[in-house]
C-alpha atoms as a PDB file:
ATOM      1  CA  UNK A   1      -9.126 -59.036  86.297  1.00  0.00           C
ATOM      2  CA  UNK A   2      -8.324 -57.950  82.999  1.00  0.00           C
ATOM      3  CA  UNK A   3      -8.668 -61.611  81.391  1.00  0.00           C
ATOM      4  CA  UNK A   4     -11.871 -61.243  82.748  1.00  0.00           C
ATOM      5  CA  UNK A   5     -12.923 -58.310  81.819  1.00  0.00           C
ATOM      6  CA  UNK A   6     -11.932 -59.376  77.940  1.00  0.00           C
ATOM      7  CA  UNK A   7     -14.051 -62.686  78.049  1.00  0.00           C
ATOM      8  CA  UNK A   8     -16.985 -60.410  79.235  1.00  0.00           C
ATOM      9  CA  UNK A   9     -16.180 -58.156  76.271  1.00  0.00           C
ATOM     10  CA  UNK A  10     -15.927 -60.907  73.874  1.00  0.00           C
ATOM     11  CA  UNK A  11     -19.096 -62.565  74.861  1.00  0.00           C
ATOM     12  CA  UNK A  12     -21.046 -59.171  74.831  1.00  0.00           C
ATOM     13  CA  UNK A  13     -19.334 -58.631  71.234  1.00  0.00           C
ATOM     14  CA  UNK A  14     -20.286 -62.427  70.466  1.00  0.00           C
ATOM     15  CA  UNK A  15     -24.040 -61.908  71.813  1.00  0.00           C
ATOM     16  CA  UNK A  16     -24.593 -58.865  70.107  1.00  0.00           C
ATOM     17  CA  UNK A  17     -23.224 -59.574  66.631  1.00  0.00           C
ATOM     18  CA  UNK A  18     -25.657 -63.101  67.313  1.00  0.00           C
ATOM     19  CA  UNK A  19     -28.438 -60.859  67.555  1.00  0.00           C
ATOM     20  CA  UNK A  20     -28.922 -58.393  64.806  1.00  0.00           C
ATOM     21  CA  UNK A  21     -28.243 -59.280  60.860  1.00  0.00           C
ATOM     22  CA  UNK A  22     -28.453 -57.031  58.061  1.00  0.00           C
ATOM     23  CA  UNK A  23     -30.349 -57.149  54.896  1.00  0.00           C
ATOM     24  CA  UNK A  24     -28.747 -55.621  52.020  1.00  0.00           C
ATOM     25  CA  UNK A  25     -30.436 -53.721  49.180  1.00  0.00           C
ATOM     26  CA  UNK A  26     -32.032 -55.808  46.854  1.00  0.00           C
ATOM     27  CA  UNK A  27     -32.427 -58.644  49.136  1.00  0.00           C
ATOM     28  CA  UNK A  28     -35.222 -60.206  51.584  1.00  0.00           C
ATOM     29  CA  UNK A  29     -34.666 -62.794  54.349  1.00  0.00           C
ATOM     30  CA  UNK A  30     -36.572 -65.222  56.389  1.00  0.00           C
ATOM     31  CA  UNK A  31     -35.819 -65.706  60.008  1.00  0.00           C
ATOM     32  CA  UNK A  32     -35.850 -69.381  61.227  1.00  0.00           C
ATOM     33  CA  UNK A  33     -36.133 -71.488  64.616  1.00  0.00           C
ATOM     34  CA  UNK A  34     -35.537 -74.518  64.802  1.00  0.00           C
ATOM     35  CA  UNK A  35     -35.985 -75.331  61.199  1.00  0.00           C
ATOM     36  CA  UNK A  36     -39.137 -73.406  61.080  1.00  0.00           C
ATOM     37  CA  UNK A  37     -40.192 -70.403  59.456  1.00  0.00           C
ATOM     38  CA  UNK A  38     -40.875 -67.345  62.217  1.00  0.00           C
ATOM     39  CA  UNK A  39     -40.537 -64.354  60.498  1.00  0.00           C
ATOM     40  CA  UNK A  40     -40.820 -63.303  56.822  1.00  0.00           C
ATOM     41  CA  UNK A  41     -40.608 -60.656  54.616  1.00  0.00           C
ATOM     42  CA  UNK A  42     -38.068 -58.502  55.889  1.00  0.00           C
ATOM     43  CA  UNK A  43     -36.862 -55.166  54.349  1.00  0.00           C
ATOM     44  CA  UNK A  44     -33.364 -53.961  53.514  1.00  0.00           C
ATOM     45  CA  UNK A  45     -31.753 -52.697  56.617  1.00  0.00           C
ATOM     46  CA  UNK A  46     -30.913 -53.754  60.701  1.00  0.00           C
ATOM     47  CA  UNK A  47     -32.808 -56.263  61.897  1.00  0.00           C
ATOM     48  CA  UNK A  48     -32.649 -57.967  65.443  1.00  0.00           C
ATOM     49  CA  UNK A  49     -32.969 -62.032  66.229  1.00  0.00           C
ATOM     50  CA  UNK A  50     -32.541 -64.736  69.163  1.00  0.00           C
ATOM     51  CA  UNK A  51     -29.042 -65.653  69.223  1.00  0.00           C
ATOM     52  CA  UNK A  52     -27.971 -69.480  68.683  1.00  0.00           C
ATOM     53  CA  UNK A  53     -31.320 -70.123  68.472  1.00  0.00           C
ATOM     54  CA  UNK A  54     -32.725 -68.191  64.786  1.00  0.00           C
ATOM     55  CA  UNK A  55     -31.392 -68.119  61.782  1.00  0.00           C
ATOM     56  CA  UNK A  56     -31.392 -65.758  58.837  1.00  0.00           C
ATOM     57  CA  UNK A  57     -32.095 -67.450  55.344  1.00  0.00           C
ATOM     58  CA  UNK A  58     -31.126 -64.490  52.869  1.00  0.00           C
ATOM     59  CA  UNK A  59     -32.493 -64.444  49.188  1.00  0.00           C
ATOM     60  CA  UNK A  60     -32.019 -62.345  46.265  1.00  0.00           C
ATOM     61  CA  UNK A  61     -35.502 -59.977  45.702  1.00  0.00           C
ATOM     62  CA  UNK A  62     -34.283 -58.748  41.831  1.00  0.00           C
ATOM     63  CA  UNK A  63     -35.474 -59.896  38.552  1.00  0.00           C
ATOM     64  CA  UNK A  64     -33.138 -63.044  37.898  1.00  0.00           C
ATOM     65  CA  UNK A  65     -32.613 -64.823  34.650  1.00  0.00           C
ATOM     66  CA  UNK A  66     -33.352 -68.137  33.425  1.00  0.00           C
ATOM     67  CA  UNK A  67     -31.249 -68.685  29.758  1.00  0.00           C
ATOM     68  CA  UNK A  68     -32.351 -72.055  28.255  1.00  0.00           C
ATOM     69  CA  UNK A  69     -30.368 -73.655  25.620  1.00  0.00           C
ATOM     70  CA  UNK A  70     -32.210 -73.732  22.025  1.00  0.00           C
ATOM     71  CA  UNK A  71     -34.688 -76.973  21.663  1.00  0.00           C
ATOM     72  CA  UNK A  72     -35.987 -78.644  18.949  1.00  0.00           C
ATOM     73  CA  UNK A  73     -40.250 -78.036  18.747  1.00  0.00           C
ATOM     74  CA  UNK A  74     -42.535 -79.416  16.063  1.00  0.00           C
ATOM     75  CA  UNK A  75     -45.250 -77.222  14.380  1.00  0.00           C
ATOM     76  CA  UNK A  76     -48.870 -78.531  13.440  1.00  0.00           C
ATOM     77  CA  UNK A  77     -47.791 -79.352  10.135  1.00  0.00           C
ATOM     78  CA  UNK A  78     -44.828 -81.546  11.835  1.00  0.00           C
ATOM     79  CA  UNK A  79     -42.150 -79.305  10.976  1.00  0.00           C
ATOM     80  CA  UNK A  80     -38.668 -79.192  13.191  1.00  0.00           C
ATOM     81  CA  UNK A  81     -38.152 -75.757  14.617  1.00  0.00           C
ATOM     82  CA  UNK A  82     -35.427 -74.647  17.152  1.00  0.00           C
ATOM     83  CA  UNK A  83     -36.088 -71.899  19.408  1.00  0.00           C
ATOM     84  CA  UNK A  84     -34.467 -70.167  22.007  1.00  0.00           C
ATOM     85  CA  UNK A  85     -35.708 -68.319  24.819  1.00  0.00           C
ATOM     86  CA  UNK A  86     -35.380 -66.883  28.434  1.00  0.00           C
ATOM     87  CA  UNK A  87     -37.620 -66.669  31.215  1.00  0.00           C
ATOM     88  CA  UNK A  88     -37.192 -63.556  33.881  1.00  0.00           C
ATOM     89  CA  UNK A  89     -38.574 -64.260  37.248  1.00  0.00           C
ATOM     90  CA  UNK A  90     -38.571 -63.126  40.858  1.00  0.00           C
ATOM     91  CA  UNK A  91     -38.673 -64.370  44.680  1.00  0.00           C
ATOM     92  CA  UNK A  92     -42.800 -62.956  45.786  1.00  0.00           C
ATOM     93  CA  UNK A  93     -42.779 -65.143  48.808  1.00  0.00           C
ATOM     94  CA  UNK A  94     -39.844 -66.106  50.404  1.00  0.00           C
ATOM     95  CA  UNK A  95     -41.606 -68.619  52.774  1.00  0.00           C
ATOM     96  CA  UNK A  96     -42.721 -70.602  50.088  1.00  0.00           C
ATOM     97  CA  UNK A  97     -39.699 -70.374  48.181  1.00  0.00           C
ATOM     98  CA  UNK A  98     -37.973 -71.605  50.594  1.00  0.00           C
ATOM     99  CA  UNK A  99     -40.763 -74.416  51.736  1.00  0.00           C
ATOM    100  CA  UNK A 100     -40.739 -75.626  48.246  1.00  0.00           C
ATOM    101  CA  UNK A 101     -37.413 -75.391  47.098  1.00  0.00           C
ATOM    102  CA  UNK A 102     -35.730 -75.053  50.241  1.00  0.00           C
ATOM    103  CA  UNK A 103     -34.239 -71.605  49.189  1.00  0.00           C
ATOM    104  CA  UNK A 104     -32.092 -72.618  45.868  1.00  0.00           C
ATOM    105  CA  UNK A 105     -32.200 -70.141  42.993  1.00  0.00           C
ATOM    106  CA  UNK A 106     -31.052 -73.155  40.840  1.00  0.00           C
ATOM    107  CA  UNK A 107     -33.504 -75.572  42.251  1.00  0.00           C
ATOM    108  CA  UNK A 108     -36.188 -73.177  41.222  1.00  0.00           C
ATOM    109  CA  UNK A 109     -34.553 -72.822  38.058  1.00  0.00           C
ATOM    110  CA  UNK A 110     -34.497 -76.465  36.953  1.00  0.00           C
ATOM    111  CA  UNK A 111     -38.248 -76.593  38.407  1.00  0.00           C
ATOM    112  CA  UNK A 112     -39.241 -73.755  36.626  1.00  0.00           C
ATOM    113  CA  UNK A 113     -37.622 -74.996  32.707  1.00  0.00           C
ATOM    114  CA  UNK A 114     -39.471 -77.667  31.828  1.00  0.00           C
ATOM    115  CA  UNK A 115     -42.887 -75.965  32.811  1.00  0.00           C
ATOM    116  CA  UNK A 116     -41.747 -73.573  30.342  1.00  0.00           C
ATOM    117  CA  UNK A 117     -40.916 -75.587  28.105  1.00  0.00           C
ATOM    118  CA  UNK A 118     -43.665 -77.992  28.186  1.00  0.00           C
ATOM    119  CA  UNK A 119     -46.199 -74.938  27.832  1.00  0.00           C
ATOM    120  CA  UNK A 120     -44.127 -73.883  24.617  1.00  0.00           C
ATOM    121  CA  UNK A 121     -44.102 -77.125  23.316  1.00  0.00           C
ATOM    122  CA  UNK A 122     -47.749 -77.257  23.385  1.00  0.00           C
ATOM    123  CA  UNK A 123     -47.894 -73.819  22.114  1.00  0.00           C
ATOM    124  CA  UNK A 124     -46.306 -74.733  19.227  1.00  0.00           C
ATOM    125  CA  UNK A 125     -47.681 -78.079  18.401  1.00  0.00           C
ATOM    126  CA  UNK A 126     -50.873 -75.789  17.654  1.00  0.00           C
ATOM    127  CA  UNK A 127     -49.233 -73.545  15.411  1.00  0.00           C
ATOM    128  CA  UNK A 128     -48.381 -73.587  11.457  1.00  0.00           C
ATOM    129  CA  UNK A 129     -44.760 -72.407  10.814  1.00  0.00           C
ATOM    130  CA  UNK A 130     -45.815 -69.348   9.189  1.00  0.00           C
ATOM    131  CA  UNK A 131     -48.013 -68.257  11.816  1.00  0.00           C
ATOM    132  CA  UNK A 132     -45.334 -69.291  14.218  1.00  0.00           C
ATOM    133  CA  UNK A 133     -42.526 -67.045  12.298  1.00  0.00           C
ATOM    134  CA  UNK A 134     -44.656 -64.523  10.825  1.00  0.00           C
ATOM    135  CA  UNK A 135     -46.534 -62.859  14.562  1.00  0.00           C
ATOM    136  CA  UNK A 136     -47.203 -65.745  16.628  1.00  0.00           C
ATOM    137  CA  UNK A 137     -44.524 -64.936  19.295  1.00  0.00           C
ATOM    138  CA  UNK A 138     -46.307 -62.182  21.242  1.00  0.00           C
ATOM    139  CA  UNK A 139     -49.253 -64.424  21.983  1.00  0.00           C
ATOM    140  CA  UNK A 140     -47.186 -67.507  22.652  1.00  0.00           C
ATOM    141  CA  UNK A 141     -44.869 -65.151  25.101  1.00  0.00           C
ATOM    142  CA  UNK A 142     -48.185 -63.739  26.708  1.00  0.00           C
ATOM    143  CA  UNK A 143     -49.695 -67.127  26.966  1.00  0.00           C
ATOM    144  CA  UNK A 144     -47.305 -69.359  28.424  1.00  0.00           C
ATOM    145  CA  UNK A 145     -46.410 -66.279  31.233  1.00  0.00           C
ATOM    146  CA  UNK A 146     -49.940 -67.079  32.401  1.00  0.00           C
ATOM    147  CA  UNK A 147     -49.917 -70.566  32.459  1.00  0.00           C
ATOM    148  CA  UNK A 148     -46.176 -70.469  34.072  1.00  0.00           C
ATOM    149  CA  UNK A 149     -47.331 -68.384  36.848  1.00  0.00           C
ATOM    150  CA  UNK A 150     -50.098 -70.418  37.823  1.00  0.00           C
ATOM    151  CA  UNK A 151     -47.640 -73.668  37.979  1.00  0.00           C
ATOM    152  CA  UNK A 152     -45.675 -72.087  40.076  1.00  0.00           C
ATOM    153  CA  UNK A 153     -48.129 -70.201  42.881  1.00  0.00           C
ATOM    154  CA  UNK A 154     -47.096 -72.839  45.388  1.00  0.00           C
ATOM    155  CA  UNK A 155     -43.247 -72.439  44.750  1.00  0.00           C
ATOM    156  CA  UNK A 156     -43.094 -68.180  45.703  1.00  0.00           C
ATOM    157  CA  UNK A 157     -42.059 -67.123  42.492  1.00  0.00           C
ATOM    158  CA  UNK A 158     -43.184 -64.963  40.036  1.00  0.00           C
ATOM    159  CA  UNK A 159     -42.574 -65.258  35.935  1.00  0.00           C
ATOM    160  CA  UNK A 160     -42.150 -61.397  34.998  1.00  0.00           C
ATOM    161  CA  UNK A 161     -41.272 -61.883  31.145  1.00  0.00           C
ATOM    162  CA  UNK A 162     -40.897 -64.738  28.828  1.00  0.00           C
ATOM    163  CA  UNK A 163     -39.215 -64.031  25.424  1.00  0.00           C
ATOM    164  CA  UNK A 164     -37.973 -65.903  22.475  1.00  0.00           C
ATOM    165  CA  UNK A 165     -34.754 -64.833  21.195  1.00  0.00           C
ATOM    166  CA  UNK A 166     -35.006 -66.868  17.547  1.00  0.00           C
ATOM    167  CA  UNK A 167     -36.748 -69.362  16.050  1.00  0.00           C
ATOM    168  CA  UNK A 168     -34.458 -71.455  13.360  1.00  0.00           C
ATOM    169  CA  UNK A 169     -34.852 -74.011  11.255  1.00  0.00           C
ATOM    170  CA  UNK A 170     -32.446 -76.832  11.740  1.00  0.00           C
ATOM    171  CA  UNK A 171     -30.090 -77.304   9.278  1.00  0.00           C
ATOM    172  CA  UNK A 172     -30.231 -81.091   9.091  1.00  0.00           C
ATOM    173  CA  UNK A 173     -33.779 -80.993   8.398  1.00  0.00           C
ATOM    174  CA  UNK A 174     -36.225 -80.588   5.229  1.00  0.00           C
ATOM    175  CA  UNK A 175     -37.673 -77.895   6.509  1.00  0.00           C
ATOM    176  CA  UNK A 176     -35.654 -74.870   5.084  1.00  0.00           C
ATOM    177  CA  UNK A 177     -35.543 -76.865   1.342  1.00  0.00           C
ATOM    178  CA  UNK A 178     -39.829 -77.011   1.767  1.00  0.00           C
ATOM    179  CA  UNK A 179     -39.387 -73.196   2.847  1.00  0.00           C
ATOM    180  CA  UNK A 180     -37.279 -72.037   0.234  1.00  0.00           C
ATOM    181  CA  UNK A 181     -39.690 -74.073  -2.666  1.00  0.00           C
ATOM    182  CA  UNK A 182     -42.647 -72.405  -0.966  1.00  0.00           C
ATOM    183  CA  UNK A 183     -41.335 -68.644  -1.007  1.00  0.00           C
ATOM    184  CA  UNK A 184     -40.161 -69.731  -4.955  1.00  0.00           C
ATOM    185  CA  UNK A 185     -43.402 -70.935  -5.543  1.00  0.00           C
ATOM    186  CA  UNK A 186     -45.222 -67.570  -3.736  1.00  0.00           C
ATOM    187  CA  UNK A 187     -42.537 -65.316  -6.163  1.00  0.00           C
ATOM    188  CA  UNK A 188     -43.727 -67.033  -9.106  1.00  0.00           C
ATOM    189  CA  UNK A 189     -47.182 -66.462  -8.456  1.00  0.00           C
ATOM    190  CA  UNK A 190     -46.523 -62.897  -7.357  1.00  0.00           C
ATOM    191  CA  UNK A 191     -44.115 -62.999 -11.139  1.00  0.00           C
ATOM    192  CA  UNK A 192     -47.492 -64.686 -13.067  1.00  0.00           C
ATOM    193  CA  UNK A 193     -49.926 -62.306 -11.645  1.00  0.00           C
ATOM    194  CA  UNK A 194     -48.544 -59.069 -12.228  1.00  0.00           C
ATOM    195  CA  UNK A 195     -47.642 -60.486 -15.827  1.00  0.00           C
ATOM    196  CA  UNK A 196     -50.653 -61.547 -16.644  1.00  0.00           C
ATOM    197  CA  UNK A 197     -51.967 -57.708 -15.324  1.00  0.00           C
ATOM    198  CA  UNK A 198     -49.363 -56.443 -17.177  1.00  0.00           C
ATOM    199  CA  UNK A 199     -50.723 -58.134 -20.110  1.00  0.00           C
ATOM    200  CA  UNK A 200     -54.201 -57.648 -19.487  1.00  0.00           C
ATOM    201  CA  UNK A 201     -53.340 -53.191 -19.250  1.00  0.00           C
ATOM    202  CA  UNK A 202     -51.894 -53.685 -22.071  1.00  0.00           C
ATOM    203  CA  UNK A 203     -54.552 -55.016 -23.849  1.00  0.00           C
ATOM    204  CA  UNK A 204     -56.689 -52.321 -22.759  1.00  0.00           C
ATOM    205  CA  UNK A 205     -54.312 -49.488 -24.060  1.00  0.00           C
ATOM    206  CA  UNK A 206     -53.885 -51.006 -27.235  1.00  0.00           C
ATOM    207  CA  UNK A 207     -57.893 -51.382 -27.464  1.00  0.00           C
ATOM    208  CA  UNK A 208     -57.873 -47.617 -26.463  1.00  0.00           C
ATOM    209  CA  UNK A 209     -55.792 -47.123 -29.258  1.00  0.00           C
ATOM    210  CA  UNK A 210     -57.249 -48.571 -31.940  1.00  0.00           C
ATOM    211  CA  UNK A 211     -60.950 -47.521 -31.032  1.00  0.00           C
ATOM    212  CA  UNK A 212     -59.218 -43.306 -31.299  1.00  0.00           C
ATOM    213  CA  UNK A 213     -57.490 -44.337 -34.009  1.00  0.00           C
ATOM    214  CA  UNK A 214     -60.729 -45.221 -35.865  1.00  0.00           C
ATOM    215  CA  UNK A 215     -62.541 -42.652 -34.400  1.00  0.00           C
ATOM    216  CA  UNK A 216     -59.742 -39.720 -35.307  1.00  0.00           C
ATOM    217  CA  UNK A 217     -59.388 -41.845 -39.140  1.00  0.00           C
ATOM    218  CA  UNK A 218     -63.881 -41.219 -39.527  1.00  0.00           C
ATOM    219  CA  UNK A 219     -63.772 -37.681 -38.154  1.00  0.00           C
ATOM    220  CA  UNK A 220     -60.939 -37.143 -40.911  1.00  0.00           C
ATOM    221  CA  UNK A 221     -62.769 -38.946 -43.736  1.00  0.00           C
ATOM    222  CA  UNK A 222     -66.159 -37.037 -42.916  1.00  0.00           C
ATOM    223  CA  UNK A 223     -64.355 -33.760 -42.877  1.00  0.00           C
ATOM    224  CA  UNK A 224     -62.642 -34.537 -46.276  1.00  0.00           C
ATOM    225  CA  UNK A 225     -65.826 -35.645 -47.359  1.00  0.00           C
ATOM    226  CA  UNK A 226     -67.344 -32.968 -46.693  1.00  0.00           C
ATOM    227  CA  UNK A 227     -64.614 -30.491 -47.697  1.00  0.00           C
ATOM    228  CA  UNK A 228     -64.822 -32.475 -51.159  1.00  0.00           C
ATOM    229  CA  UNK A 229     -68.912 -32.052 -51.231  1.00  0.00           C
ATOM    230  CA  UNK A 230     -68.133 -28.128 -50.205  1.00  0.00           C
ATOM    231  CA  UNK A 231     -65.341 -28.214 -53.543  1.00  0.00           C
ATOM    232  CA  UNK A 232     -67.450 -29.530 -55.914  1.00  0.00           C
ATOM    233  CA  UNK A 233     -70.877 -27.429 -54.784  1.00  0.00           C
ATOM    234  CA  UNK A 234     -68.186 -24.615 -55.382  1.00  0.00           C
ATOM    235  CA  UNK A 235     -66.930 -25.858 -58.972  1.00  0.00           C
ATOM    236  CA  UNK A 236     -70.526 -26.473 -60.174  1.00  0.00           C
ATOM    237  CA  UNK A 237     -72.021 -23.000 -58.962  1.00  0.00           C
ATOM    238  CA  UNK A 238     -68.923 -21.745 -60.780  1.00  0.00           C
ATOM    239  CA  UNK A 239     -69.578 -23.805 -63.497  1.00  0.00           C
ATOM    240  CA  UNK A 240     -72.736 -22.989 -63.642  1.00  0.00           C
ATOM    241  CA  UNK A 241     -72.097 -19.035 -63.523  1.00  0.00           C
ATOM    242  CA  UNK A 242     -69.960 -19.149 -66.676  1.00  0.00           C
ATOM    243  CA  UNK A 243     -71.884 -21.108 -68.317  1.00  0.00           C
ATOM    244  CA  UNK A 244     -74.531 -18.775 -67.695  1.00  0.00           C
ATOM    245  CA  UNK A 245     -72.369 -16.010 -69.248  1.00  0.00           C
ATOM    246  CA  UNK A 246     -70.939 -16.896 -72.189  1.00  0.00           C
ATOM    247  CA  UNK A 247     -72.646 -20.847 -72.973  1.00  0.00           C
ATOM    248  CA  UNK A 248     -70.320 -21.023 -76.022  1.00  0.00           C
ATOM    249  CA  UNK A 249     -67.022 -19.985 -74.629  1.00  0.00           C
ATOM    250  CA  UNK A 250     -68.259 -22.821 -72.189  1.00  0.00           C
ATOM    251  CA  UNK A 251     -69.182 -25.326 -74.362  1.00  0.00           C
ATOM    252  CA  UNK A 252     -65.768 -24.856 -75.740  1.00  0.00           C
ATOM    253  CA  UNK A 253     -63.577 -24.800 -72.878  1.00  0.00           C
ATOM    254  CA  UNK A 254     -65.015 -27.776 -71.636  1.00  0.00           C
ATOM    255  CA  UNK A 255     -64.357 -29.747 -75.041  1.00  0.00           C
ATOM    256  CA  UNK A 256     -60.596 -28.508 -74.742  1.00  0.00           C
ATOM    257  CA  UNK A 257     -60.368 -30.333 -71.557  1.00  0.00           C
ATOM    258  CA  UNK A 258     -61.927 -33.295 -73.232  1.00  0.00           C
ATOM    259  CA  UNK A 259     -58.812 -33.035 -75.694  1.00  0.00           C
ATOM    260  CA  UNK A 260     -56.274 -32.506 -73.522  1.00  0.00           C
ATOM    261  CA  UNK A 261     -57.565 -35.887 -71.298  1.00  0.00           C
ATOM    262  CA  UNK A 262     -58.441 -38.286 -74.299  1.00  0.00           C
ATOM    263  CA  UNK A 263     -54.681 -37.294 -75.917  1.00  0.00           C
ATOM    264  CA  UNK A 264     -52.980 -37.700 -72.709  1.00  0.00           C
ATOM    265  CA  UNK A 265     -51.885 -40.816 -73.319  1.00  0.00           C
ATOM    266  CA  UNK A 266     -48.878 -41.451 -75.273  1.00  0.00           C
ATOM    267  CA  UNK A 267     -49.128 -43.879 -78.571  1.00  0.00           C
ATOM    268  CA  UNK A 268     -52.943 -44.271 -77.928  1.00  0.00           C
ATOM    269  CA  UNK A 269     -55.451 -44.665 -80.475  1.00  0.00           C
ATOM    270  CA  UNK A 270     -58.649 -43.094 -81.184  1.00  0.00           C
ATOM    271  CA  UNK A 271     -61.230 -44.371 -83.400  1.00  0.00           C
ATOM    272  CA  UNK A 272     -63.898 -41.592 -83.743  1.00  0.00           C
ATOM    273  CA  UNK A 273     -66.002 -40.486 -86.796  1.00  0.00           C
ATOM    274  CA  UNK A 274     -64.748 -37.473 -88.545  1.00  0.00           C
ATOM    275  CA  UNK A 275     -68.225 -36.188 -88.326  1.00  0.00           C
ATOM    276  CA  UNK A 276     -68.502 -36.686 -84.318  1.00  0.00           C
ATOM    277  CA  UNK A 277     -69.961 -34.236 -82.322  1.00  0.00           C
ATOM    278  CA  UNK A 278     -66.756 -34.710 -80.352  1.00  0.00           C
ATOM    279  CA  UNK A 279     -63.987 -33.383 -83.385  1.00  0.00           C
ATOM    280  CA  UNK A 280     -66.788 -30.370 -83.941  1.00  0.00           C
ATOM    281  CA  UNK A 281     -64.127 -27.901 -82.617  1.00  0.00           C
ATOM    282  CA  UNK A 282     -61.433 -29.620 -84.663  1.00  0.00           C
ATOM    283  CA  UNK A 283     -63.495 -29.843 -87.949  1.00  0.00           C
ATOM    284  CA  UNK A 284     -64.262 -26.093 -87.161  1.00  0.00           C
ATOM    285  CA  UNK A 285     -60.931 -24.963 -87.116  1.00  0.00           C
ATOM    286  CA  UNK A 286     -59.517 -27.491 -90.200  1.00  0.00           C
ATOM    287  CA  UNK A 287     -62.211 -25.932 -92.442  1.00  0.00           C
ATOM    288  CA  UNK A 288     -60.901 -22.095 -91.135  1.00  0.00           C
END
């Protein structure tokens, strides 16, 4: 009775584990009889099922990760690049997930590279290197998650991202030689221009320069000028005063300062006539 009683048990134990399954957090499932799909879409949590007869196909619901190796690209100008990117994507429909690539994460993901990477090969076949390097990566990256996702509608996956980690230049190429003469020849543009402003300023200041020093060197000459017109008006009104006053004293004042510049010069000669107008001081005094 009691052998019984423990093969009932078991088989009620064996029935009723055979007909509920659990989906964990972060998961979905698909229920299956006889190799077809009955039941999809189930949430986290208890769930109930034929025994012997349906199975439970369990899948993972969270972003997952696809981490290519870097590849070798050519630009429009037939330049070697290598990049290196990843590709996040997701399980949307398990049915067709499973339909397509009868439920294999890395089926999907071998599936799933080479439409990336054709659509990135493309992508960059269209692009220069600068434009590539300098901000073509957000475009690309927005681009080929487009085209990815409508690849893949009948596979029940979704592309959420697509980044690119770096884009090198390979080292056996003679790419990063034609690089480095280009950003040399860009410097010594960048080096001509700015002399050649450089030059050109200076110019300028020195033009400044001379036009206020000729300006400041008039203004100077036509003040002295006409501080020396002012002098002389002065001196000839004064002149002109004491002459008024005394015309003698004048006459001979003057004719001393005739002297004193005619014998200014040492061992000079002067041929004059005794009776000269000039000696009439002279001849006055000798006959005193």
């Amino acid at each position: 009775m009691r052998l019984i009683t423990l093969v009932v048990f078991l088989m009620v134990a064996l029935l009723a584990v055979n007909c509920t399954f659990v989906v964990n957090e972060g998961q979905t499932a698909i229920l299956l009889q006889f190799g077809r799909i009955t039941q999809t879409g189930f949430t986290p949590g208890l769930h109930f099922k034929l025994p012997l007869i349906q199975q439970v196909q369990r899948f993972d619901k969270r972003v997952l990760t696809l981490d290519s190796a870097p590849e070798r690209y050519l630009t429009s100008e037939k330049k070697d690049v290598n990049i290196d990117f990843f590709v996040k994507w997701r399980i949307v429909d398990p049915g067709k997930f499973y339909v397509a690539l009868a439920g294999d994460e890395n089926r999907a993901q071998q599936r799933l590279g080479p439409i990336v990477k054709e659509g990135l090969r493309t992508a960059v076949n269209s692009r220069t290197l600068q434009e590539l390097v300098s901000g073509g990566r957000a475009d690309i990256t927005e681009h080929l998650v487009g085209e990815a996702n409508r690849a893949t509608q009948g596979m029940g996956i979704e592309i959420v991202d697509l980044r690119i980690k770096r884009i090198d230049l390979p080292e056996d190429g003679s790419v990063i030689g034609s690089v480095y003469d280009r950003m040399r020849a860009e410097r010594k543009k960048v080096a001509s221009q700015l002399r050649a402003e450089g030059a050109e300023a200076a110019k300028t200041i020195k033009a400044d320069a001379d036009r206020q020093v000729q300006v400041i060197a008039a203004e100077a000459y036509r003040d002295a000028e006409k501080i020396r017109g002012e002098g002389d008006a002065t001196a000839a009104q004064t002149y002109a005063a004491a002459y008024g006053k005394d015309a003698d004293f004048f006459a001979f004042y003057r004719s001393l300062e005739a002297y004193r510049d005619a014998f200014a010069t040492p061992n000079g000669t002067l041929v004059l006539d005794p009776k000269s107008e000039f000696l009439r001081y002279l001849q006055d005094s000798n006959s005193k």
